[in-house]
N, C-alpha and C. Protein backbone atom coordinates (compact mmCIF):
# COMPACT_ATOMS: atom_id res chain seq x y z
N UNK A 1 -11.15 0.93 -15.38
CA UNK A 1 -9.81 1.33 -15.03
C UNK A 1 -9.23 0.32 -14.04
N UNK A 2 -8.40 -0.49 -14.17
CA UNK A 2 -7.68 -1.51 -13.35
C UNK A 2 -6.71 -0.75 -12.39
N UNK A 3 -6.71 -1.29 -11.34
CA UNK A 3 -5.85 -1.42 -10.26
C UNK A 3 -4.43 -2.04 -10.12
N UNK A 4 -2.87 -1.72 -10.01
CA UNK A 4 -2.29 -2.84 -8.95
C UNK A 4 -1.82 -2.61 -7.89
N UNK A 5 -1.99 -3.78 -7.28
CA UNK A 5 -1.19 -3.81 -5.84
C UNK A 5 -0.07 -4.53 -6.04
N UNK A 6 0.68 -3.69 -5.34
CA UNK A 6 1.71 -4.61 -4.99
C UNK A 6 1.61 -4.85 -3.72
N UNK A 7 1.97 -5.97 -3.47
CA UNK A 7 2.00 -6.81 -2.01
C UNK A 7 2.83 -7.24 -1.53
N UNK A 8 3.49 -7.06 -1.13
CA UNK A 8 4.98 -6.95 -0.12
C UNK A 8 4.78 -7.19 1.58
N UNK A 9 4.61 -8.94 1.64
CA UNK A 9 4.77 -9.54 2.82
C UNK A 9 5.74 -10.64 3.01
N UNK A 10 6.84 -10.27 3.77
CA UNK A 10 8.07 -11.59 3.47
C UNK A 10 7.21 -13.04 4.09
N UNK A 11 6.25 -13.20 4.25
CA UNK A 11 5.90 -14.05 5.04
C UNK A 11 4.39 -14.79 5.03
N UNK A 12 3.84 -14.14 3.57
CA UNK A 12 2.23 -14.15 3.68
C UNK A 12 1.80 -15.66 4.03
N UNK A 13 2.28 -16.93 4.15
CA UNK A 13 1.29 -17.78 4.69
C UNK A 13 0.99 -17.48 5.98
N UNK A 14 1.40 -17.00 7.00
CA UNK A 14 1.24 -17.16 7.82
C UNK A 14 0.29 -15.54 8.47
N UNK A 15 0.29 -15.35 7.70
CA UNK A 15 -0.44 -13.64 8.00
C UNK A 15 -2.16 -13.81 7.70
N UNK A 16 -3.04 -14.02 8.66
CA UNK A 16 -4.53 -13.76 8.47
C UNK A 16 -4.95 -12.88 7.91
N UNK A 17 -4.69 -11.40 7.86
CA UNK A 17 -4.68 -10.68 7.29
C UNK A 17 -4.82 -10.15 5.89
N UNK A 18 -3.56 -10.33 6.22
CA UNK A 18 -2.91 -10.16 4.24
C UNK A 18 -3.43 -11.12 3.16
N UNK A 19 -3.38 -12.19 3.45
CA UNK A 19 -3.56 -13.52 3.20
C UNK A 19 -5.25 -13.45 2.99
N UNK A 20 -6.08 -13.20 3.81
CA UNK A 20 -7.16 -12.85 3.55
C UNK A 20 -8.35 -11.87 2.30
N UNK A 21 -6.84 -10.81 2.87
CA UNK A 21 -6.98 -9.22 1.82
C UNK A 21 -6.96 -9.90 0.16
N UNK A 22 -5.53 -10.70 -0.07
CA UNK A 22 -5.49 -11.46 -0.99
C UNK A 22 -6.64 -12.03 -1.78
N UNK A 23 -7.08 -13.07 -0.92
CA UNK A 23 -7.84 -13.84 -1.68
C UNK A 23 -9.14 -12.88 -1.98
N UNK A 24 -9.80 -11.96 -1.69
CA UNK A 24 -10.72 -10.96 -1.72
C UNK A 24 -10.45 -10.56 -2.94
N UNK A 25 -9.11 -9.85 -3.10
CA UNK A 25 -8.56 -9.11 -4.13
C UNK A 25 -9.10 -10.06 -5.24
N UNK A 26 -8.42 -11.17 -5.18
CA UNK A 26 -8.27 -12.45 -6.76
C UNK A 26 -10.05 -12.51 -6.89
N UNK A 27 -10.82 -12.34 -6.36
CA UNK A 27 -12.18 -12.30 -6.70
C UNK A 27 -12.48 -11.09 -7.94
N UNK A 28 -11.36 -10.18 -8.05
CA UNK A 28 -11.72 -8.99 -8.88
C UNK A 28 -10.83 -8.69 -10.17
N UNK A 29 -10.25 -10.32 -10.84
CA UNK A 29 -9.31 -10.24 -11.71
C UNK A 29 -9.52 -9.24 -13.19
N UNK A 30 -10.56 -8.43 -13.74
CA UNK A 30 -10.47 -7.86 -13.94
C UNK A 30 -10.60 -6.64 -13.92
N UNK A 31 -10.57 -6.50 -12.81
CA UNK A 31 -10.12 -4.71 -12.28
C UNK A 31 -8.82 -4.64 -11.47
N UNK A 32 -8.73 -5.69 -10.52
CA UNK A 32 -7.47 -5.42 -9.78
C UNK A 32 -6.11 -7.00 -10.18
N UNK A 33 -4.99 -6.17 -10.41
CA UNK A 33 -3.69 -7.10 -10.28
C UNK A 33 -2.92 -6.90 -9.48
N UNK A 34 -2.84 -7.97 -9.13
CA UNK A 34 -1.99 -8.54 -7.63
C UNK A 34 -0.31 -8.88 -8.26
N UNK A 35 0.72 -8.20 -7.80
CA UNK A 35 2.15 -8.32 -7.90
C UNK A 35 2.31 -8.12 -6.39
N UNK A 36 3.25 -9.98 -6.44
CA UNK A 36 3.84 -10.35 -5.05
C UNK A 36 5.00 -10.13 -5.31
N UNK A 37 5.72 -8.72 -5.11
CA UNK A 37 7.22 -8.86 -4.84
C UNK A 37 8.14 -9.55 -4.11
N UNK A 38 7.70 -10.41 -3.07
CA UNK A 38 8.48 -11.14 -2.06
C UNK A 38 8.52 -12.46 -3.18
N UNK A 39 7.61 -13.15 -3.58
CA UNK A 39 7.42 -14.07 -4.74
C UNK A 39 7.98 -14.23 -5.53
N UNK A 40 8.15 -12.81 -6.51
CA UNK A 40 8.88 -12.48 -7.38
C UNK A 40 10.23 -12.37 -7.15
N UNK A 41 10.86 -11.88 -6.20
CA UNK A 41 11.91 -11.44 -6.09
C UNK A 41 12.53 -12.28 -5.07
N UNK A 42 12.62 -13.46 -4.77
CA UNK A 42 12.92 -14.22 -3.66
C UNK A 42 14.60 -14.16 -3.09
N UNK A 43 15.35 -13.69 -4.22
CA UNK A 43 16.49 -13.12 -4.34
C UNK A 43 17.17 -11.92 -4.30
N UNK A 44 16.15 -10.97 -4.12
CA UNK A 44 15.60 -9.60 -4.00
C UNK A 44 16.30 -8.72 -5.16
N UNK A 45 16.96 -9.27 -6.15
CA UNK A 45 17.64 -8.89 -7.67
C UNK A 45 15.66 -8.47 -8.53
N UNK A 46 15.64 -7.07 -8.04
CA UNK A 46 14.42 -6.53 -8.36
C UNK A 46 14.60 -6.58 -10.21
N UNK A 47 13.76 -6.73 -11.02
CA UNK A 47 14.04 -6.30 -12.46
C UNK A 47 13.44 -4.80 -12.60
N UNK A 48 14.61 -3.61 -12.31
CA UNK A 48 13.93 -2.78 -12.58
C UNK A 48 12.98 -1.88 -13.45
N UNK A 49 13.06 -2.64 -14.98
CA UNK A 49 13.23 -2.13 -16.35
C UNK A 49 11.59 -2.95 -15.95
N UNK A 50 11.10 -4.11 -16.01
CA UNK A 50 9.93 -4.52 -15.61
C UNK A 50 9.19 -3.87 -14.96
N UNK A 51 9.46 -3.61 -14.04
CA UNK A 51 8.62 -2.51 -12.39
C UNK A 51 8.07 -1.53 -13.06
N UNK A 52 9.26 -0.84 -13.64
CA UNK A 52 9.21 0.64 -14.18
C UNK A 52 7.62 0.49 -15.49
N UNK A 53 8.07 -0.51 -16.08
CA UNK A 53 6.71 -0.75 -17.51
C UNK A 53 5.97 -1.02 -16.52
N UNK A 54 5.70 -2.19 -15.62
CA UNK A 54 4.38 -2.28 -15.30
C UNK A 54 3.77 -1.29 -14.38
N UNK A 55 4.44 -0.40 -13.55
CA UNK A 55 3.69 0.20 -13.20
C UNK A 55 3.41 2.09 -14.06
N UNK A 56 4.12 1.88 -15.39
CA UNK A 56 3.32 2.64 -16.32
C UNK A 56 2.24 2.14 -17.00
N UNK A 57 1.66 0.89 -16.69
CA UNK A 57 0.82 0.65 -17.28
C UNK A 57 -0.43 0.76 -16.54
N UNK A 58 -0.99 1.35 -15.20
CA UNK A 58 -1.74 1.41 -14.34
C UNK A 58 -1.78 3.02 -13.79
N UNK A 59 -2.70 3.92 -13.43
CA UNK A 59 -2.80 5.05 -12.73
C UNK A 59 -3.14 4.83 -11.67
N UNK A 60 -3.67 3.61 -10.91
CA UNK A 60 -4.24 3.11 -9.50
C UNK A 60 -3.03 2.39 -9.54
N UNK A 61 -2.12 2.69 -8.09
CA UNK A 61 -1.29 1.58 -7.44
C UNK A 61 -1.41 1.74 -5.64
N UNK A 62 -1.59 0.55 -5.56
CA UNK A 62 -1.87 0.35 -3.72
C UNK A 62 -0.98 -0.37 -3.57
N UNK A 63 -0.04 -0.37 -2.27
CA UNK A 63 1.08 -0.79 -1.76
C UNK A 63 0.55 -1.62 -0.45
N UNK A 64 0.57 -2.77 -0.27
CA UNK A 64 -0.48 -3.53 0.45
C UNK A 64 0.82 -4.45 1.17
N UNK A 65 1.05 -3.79 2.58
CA UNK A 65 2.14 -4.40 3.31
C UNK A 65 1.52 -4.61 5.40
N UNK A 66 2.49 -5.40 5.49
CA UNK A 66 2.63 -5.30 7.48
C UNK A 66 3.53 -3.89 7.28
N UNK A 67 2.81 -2.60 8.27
CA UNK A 67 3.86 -2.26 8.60
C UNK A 67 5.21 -2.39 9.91
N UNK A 68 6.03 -2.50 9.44
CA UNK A 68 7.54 -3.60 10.21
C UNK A 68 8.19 -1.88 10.83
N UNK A 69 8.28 -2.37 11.94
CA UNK A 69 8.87 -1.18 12.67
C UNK A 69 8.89 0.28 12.30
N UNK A 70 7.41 0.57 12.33
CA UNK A 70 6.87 2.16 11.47
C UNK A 70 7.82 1.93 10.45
N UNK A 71 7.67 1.26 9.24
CA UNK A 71 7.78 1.77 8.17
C UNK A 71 7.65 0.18 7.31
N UNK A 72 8.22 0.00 6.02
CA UNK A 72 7.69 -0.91 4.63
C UNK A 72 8.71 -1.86 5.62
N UNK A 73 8.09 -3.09 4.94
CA UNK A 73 9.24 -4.83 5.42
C UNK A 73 10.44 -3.88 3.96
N UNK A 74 11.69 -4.69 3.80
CA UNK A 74 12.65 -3.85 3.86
C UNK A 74 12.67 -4.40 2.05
N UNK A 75 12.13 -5.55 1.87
CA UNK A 75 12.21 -5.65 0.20
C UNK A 75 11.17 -4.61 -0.62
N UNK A 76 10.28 -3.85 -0.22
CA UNK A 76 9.58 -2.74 -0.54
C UNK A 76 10.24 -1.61 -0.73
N UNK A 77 11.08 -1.05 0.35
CA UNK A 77 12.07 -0.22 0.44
C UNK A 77 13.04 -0.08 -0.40
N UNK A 78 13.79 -1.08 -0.70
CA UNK A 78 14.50 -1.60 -1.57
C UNK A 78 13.59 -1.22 -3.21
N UNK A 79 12.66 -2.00 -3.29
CA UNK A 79 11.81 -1.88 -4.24
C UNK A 79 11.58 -0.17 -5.20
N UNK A 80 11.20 0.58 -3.77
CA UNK A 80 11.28 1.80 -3.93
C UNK A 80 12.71 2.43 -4.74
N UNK A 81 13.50 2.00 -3.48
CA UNK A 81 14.97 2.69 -3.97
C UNK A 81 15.21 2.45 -5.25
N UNK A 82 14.94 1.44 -5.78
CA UNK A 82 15.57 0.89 -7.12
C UNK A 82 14.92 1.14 -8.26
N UNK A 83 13.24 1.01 -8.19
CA UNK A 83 12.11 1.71 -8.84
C UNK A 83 12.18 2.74 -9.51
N UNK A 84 12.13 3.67 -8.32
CA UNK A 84 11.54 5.11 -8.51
C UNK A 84 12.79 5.67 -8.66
N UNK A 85 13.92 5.54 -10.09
CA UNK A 85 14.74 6.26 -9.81
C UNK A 85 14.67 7.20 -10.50
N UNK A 86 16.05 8.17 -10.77
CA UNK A 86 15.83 9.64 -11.45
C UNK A 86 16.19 9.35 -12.73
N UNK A 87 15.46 10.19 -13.56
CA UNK A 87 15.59 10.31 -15.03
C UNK A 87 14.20 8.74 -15.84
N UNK A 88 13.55 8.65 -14.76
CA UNK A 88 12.81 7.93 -14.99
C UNK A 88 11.22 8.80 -14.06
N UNK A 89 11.45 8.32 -12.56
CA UNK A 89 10.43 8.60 -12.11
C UNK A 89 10.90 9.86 -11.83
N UNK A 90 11.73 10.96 -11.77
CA UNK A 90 11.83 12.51 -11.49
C UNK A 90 13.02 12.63 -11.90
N UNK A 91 13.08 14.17 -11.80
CA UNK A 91 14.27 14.53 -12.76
C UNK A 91 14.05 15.36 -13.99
N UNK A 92 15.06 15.80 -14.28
CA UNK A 92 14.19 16.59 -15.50
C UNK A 92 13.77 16.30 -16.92
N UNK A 93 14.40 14.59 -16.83
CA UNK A 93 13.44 13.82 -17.86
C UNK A 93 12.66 12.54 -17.21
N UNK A 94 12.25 12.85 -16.06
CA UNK A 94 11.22 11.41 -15.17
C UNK A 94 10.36 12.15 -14.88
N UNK A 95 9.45 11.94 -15.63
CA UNK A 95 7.76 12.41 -14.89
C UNK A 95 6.64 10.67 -15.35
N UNK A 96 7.31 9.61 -15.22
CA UNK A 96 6.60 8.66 -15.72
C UNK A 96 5.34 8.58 -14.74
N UNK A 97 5.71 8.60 -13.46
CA UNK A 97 4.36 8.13 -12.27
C UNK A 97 3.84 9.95 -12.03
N UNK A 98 3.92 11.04 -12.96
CA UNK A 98 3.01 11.81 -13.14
C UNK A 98 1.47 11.79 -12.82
N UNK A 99 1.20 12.27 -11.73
CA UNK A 99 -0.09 12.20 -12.19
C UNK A 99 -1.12 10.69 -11.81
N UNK A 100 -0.33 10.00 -11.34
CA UNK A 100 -0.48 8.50 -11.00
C UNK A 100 -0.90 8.77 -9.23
N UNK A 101 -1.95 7.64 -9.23
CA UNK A 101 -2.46 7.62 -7.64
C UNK A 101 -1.88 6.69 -6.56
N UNK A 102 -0.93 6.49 -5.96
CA UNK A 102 -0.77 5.88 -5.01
C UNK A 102 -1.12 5.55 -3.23
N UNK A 103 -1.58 4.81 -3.30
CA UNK A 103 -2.13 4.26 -1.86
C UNK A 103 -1.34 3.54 -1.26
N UNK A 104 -1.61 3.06 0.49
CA UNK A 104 -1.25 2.22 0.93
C UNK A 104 -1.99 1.66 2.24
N UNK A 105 -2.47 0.30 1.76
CA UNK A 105 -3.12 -0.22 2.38
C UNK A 105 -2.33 -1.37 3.39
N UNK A 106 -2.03 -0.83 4.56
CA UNK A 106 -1.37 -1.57 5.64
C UNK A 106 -2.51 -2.26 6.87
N UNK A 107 -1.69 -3.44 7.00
CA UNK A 107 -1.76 -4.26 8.50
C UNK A 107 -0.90 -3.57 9.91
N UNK A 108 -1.47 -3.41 10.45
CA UNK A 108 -0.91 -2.83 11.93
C UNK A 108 -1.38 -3.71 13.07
N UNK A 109 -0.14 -3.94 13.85
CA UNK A 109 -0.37 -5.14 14.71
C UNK A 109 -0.95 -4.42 16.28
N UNK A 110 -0.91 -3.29 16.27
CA UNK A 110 -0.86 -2.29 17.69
C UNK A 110 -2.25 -2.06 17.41
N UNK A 111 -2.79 -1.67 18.56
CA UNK A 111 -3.85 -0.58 18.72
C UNK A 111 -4.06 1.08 18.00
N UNK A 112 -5.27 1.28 17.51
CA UNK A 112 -5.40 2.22 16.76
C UNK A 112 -4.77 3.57 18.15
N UNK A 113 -5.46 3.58 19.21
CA UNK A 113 -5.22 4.57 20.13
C UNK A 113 -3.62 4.54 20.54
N UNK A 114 -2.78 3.74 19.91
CA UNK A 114 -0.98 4.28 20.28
C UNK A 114 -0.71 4.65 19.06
N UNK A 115 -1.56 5.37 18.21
CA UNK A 115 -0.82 5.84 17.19
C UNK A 115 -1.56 7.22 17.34
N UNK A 116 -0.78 7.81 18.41
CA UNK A 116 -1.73 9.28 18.50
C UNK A 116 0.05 10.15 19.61
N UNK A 117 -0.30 11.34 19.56
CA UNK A 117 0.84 11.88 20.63
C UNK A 117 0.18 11.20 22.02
N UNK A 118 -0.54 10.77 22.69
CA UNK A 118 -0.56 10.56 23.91
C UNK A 118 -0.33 9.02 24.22
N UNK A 119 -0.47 8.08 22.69
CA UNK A 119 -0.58 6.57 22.39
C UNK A 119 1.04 6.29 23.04
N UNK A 120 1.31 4.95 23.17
CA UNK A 120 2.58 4.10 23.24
C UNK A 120 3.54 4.81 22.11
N UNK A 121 2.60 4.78 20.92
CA UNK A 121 3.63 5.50 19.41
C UNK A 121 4.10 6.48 19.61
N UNK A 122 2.88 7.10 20.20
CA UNK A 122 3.92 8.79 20.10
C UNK A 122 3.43 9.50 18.95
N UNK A 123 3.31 9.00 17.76
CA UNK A 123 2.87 9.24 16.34
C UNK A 123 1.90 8.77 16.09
N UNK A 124 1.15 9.31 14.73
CA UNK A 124 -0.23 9.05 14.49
C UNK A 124 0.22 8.38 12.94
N UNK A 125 -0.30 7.83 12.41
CA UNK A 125 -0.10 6.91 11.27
C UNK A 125 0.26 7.55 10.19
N UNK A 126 -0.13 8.93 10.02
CA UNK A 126 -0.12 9.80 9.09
C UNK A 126 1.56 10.26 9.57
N UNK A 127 1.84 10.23 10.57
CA UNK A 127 3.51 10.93 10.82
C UNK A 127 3.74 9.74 10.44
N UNK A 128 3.86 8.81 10.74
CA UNK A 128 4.66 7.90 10.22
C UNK A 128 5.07 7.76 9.07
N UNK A 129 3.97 7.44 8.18
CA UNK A 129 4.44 7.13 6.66
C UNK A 129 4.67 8.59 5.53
N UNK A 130 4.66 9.63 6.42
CA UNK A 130 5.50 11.08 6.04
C UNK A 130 6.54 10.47 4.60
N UNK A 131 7.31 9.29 4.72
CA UNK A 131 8.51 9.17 3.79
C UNK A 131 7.48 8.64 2.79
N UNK A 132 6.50 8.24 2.62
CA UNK A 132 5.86 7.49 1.37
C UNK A 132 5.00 8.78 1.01
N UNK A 133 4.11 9.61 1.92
CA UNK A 133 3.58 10.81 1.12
C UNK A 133 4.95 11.62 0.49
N UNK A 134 6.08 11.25 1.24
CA UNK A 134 7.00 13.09 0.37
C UNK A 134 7.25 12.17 -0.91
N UNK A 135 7.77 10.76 -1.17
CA UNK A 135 8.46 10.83 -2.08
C UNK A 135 7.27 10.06 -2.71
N UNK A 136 5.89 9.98 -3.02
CA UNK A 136 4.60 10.11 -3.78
C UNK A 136 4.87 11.07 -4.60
N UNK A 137 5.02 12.53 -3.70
CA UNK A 137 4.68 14.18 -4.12
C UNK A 137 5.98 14.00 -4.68
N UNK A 138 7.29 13.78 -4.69
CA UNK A 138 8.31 14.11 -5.22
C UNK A 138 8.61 13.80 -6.67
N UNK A 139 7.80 12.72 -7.13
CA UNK A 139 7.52 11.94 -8.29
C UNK A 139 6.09 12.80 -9.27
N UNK A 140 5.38 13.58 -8.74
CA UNK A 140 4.40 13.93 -8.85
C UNK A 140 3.19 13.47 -8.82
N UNK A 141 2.93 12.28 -8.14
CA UNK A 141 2.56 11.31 -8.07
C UNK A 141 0.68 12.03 -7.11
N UNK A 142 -0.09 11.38 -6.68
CA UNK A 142 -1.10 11.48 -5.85
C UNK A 142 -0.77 10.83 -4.77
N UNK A 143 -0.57 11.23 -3.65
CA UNK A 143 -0.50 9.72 -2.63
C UNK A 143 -2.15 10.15 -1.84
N UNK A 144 -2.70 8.78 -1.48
CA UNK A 144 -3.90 8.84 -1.52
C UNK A 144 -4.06 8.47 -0.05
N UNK A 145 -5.22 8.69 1.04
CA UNK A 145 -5.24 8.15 2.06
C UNK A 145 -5.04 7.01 2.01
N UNK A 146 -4.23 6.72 3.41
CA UNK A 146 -4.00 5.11 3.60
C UNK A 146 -5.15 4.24 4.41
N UNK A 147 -5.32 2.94 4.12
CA UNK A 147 -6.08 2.00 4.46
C UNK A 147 -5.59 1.26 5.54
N UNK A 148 -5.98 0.68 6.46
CA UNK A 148 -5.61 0.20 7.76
C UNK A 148 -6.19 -0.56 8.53
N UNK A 149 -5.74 -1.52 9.00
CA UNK A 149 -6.23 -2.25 10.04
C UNK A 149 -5.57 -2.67 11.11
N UNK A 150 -5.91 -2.18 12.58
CA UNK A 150 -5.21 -2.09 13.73
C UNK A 150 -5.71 -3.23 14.34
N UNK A 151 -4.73 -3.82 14.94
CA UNK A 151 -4.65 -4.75 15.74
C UNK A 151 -4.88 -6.26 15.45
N UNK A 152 -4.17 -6.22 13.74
CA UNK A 152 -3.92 -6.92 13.35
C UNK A 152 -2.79 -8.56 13.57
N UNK A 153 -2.49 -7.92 14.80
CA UNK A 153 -1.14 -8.86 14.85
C UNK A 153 -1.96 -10.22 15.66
N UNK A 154 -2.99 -9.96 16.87
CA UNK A 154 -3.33 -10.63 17.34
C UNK A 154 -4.44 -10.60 18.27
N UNK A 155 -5.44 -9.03 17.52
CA UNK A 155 -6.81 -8.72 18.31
C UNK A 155 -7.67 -9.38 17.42
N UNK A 156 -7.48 -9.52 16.01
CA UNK A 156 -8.89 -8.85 15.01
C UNK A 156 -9.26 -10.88 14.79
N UNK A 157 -10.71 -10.97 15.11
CA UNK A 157 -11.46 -12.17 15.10
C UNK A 157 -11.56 -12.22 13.70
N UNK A 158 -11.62 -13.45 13.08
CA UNK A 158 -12.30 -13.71 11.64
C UNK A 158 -13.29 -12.84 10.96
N UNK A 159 -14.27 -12.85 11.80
CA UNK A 159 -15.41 -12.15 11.09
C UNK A 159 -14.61 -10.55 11.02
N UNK A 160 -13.98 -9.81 12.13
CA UNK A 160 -13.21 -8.51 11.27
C UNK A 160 -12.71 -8.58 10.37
N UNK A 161 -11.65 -9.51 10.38
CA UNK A 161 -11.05 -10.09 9.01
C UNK A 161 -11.87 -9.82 7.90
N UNK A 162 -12.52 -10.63 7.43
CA UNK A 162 -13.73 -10.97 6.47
C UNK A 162 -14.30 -9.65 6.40
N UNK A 163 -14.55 -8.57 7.03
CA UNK A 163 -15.25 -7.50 7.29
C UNK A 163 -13.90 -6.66 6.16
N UNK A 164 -12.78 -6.46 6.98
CA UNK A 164 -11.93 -5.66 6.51
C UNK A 164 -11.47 -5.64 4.89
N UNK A 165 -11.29 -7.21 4.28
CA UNK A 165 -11.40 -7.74 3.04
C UNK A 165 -12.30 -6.91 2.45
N UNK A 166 -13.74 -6.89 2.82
CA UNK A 166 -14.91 -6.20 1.83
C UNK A 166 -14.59 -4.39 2.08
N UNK A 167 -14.14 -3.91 3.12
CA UNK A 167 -13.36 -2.50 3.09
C UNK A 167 -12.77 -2.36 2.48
N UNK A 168 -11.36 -3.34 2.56
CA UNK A 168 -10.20 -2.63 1.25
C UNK A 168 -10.76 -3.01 -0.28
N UNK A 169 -10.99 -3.58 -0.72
CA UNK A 169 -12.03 -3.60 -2.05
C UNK A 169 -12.34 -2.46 -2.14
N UNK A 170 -13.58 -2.12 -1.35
CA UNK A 170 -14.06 -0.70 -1.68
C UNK A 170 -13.38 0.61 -1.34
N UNK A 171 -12.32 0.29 -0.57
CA UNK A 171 -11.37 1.31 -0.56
C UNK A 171 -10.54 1.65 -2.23
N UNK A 172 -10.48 0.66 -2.62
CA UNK A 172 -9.61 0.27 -4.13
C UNK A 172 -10.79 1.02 -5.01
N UNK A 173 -11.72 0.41 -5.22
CA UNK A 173 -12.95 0.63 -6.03
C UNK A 173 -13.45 2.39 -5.65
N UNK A 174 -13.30 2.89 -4.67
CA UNK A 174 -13.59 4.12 -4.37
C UNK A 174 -13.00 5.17 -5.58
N UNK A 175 -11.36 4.53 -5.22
CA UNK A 175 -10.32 5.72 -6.01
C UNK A 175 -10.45 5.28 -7.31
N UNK A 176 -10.67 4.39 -7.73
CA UNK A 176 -10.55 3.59 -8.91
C UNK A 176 -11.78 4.79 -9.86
N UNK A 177 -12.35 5.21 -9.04
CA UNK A 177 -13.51 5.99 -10.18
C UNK A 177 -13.56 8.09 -10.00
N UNK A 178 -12.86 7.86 -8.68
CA UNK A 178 -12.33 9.77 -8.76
C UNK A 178 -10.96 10.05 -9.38
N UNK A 179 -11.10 10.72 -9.53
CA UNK A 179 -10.08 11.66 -10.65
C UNK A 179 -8.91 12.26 -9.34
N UNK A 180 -7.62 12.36 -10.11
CA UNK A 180 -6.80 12.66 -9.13
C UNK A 180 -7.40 13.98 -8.43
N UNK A 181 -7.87 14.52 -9.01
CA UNK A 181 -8.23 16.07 -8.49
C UNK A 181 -9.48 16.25 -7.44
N UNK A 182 -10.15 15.19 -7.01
CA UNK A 182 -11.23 15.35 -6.50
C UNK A 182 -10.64 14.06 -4.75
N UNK A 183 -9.16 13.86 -4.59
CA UNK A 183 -9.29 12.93 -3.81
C UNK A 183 -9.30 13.60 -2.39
N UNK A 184 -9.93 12.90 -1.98
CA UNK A 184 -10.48 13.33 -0.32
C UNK A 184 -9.32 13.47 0.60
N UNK A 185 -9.36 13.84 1.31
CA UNK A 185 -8.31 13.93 2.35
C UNK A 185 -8.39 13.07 4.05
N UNK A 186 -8.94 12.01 3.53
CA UNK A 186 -9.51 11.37 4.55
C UNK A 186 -8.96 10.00 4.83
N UNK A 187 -8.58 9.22 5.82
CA UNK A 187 -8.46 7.83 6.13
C UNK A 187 -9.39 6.64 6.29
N UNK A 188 -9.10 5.64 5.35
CA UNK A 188 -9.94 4.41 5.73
C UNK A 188 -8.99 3.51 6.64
N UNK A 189 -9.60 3.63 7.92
CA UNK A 189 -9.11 2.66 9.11
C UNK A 189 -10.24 1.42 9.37
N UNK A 190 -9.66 0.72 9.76
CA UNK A 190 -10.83 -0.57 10.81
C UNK A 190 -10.47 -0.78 11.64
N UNK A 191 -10.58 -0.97 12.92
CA UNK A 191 -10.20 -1.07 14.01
C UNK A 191 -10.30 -2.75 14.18
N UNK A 192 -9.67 -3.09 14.47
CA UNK A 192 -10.20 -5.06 15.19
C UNK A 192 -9.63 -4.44 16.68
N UNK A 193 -10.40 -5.09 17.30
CA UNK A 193 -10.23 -5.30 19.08
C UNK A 193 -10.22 -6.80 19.38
C-alpha cells in the first residue's frame, strides 16, 4: 500500500530538517511518493482537477510542512482551500477522501514544553492544528496522530536529525499497515534539544 506526502516548504534548501526527512523518504520509492507543492506550484495556480485524481489514488496521505505561525506555510492552505472542495471532497455528492488516512508530519522550531497551557504557547500541538483534525473529519476522512519534531529551528544536532528521518519513515510505515479502524490515538514527537 503506497504512501503520499505532500511537502509543502516555501523554502526547502535551506531547511535541515525537511530536507533531510526528504531524502530518507526517496530511499522508499516504492511505497512512498513525494509531491512538492511549492515546486509544483511556483505560481501557486494549484491544478485542482490533478490534486483531486492524485490524491484519489492513495488512502495514506501525510502533509509534511514547517509549522509557520501555529498553522500550514500559506501555499498548503491555499492548497486545502482549493482541493478539498464541495461536491467533490463533501457534500452530498463528495465523499472522494472517504475513508482516507491523513497525517501530518511537522517541523517545529520552539520547544516541546511551550506547547502546553503553562508553555510560552499557551497551546499544546493538538489545539493547534484543531483546523486540520475538523476539516479531516468533515471530509470523512481519518486524521491520524501528528508527527513532530521540536526544536527544529535551531536546537536539533545532526545526529537528531538523522534519528528523526528513521522516525518519520516508521511513523509512515506504521499507518501504512493498520486499518482506519484500529488507529491509535497517540502522538509521534522527537524532541531535539
Amino acid at each position: 500500500m503506497k504512501t503520499l506526502v505532500i511537502l509543502a516548504h516555501p523554502n526547502l534548501e535551506v531547511s535541515r530538517v525537511n530536507q533531510r526527512w526528504k531524502e530518507e523518504l526517496l530511499q522508499y520509492p516504492n511505497d512512498i511518493t513525494i509531491h512538492e507543492i511549492y515546486k509544483e506550484y511556483p505560481d501557486w495556480n494549484i491544478d485542482v482537477a490533478r490534486e483531486q485524481h492524485l490524491l484519489e489514488e492513495y488512502n495514506h496521505v501525510f502533509l509534511q510542512f514547517p509549522l509557520y505561525w501555529y498553522s500550514y506555510p500559506p501555499l498548503l492552505k491555499k492548497w486545502f482551500d482549493d482541493v478539498f472542495a464541495f461536491g467533490w471532497a463533501y457534500g452530498s455528492k463528495g465523499d472522494k477522501l472517504k475513508g482516507k488516512q491523513f497525517g501530518l508530519a511537522m517541523t517545529i522550531g520552539d520547544k516541546k514544553e511551550n506547547y502546553s497551557p503553562e508553555g510560552s504557547v499557551s497551546f499544546t500541538v493538538d489545539e493547534v492544528i484543531a483546523p486540520f483534525k475538523a476539516s479531516t473529519r468533515h471530509v470523512g476522512a481519518v486524521a491520524l496522530p501528528y508527527f513532530a519534531v521540536f526544536g527544529a529551528s535551531f536546537q536539533a544536532s545532526d545526529e537528531e536529525i538523522n534519528h528523526s528521518a528513521k522516525e518519520y519513515v516508521n511513523y509512515i510505515f506504521n499507518y501504512q499497515q493498520k486499518p482506519s479502524s484500529s488507529v491509535l490515538a497517540v502522538d509521534a514527537a522527537v524532541k531535539c534539544n
